[in-house]
N, C-alpha and C. Protein backbone atom coordinates (compact mmCIF):
# COMPACT_ATOMS: atom_id res chain seq x y z
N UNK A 1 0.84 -1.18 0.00
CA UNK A 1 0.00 0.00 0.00
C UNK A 1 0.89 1.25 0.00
N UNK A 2 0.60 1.84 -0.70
CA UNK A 2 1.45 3.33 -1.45
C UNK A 2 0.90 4.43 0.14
N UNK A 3 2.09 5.16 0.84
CA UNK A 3 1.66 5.72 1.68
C UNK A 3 1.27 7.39 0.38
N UNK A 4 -0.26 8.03 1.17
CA UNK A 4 -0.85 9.31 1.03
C UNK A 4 0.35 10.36 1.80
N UNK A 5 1.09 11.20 1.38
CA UNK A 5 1.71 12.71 2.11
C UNK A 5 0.89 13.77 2.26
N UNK A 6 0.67 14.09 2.57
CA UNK A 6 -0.17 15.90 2.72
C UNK A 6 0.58 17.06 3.02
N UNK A 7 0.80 18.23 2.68
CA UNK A 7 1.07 18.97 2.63
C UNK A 7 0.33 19.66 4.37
N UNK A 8 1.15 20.86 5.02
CA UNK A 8 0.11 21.36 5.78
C UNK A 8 -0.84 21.97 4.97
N UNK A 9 -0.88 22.72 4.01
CA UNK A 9 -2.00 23.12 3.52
C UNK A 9 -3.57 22.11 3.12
N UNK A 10 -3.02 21.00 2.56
CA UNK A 10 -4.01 19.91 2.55
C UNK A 10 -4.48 19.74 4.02
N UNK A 11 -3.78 19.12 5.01
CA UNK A 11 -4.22 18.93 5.99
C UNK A 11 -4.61 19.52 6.51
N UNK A 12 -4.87 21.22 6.60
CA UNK A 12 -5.80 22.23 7.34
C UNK A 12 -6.83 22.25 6.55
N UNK A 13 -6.94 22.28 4.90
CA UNK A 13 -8.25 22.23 4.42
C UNK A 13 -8.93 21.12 4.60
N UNK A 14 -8.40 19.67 4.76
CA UNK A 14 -8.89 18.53 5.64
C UNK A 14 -9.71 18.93 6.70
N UNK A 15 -8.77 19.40 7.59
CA UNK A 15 -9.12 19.31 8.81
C UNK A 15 -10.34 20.46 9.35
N UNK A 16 -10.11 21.41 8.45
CA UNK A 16 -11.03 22.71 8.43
C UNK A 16 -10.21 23.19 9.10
N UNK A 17 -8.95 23.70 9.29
CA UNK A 17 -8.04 24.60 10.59
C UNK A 17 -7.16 25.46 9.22
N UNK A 18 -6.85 26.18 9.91
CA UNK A 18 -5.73 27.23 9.30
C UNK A 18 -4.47 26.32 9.07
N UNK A 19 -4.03 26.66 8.28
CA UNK A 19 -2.44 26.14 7.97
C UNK A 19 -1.33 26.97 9.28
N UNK A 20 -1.45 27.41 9.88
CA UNK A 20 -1.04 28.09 10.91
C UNK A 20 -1.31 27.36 12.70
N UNK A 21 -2.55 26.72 12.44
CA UNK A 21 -2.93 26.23 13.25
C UNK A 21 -1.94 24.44 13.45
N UNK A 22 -2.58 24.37 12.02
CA UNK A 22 -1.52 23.00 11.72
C UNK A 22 -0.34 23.15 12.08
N UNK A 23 0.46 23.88 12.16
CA UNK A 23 2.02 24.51 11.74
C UNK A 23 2.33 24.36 13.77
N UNK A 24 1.07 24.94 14.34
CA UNK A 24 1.34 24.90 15.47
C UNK A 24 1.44 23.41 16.55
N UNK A 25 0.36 22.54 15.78
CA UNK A 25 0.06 21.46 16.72
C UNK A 25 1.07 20.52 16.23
N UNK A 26 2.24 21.22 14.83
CA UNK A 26 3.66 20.30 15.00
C UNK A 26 4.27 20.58 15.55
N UNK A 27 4.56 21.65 15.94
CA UNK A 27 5.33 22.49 16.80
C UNK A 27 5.13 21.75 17.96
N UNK A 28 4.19 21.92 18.83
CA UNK A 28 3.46 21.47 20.08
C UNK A 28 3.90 19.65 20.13
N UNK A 29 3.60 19.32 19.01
CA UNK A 29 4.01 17.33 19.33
C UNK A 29 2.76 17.15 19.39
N UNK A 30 1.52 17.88 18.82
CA UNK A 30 0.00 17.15 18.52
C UNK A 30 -0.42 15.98 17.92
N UNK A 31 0.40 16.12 16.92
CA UNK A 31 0.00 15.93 15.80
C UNK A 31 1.26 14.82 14.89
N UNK A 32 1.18 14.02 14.41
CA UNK A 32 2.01 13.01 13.87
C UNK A 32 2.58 13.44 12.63
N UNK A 33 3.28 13.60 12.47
CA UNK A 33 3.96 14.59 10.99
C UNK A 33 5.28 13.77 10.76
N UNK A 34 6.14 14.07 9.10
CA UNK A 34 7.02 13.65 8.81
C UNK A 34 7.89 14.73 8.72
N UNK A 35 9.68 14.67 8.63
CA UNK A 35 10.25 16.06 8.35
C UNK A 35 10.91 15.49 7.38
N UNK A 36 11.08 16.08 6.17
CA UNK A 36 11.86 15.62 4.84
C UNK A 36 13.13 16.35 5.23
N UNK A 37 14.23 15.78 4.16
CA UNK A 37 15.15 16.13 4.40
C UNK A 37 15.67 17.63 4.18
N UNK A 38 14.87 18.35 3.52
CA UNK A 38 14.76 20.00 3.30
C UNK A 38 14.15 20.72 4.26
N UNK A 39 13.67 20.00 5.68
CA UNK A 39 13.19 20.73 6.57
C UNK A 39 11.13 20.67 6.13
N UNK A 40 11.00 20.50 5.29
CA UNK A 40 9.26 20.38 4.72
C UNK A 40 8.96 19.71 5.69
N UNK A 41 7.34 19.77 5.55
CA UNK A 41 6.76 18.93 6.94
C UNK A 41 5.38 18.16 5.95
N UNK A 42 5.45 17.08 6.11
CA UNK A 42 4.47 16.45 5.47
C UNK A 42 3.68 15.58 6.47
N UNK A 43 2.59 15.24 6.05
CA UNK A 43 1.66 14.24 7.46
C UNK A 43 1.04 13.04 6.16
N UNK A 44 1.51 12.20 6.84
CA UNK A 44 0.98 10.49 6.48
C UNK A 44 -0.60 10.36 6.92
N UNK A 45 -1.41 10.34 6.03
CA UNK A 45 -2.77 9.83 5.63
C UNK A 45 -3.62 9.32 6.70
N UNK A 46 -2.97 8.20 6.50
CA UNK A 46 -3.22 7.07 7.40
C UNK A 46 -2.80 7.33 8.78
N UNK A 47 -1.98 8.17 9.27
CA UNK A 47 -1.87 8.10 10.50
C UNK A 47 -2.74 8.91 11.27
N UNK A 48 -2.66 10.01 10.43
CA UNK A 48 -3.83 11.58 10.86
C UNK A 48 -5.10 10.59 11.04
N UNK A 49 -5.45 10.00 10.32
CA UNK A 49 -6.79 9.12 10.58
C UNK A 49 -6.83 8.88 11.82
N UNK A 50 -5.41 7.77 11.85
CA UNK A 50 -5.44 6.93 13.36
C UNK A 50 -5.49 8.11 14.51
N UNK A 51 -4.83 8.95 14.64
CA UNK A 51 -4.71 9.99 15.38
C UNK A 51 -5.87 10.66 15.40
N UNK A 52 -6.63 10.72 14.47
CA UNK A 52 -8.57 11.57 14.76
C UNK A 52 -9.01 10.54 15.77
N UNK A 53 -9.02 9.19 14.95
CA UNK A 53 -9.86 8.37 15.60
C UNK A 53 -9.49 8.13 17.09
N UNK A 54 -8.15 8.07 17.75
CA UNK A 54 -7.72 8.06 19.21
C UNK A 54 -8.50 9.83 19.57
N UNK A 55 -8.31 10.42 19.43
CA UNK A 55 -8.71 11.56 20.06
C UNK A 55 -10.44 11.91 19.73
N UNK A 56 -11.36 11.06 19.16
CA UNK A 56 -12.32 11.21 18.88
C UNK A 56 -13.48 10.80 20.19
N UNK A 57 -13.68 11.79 20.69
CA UNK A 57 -14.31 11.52 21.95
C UNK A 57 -15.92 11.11 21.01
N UNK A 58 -16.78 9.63 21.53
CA UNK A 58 -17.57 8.95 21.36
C UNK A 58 -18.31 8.35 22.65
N UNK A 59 -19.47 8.09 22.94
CA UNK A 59 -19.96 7.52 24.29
C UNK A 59 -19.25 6.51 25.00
N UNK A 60 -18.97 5.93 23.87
CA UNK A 60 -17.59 4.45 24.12
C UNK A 60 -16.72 4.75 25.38
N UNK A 61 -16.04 6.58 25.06
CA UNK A 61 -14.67 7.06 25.21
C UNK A 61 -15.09 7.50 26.58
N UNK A 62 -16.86 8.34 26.92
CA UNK A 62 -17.06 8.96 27.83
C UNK A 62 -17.23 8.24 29.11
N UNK A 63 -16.55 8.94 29.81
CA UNK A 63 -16.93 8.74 31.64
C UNK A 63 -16.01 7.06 32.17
């Protein structure tokens, strides 16, 4: 399976957040991201998923 990259810009229009916002929750260690060797910051597909779905508060998750 061919890994998906995203750009922060993809991933804030994903996510509905500012590219600024994104920029921050790598900063912070939010957020699961890659660093290429030019310093770029790219985020793996599949992981941002896994990472919604752990932080996705559901009745399951509550209390």
């Amino acid at each position: 399976m061919q890994r998906i990259l995203l750009t922060t810009r993809e991933l804030a229009n994903f996510l509905r957040l500012s590219p600024r916002t994104v920029a921050k929750y790598c900063h912070l260690g939010l957020i699961p991201y890659l660093r290429l060797p030019r310093g770029k910051v790219r985020f793996d597909q599949k992981e941002v998923l896994d990472w919604l779905k752990e932080k996705t508060i559901n009745e399951e998750n509550r209390g």
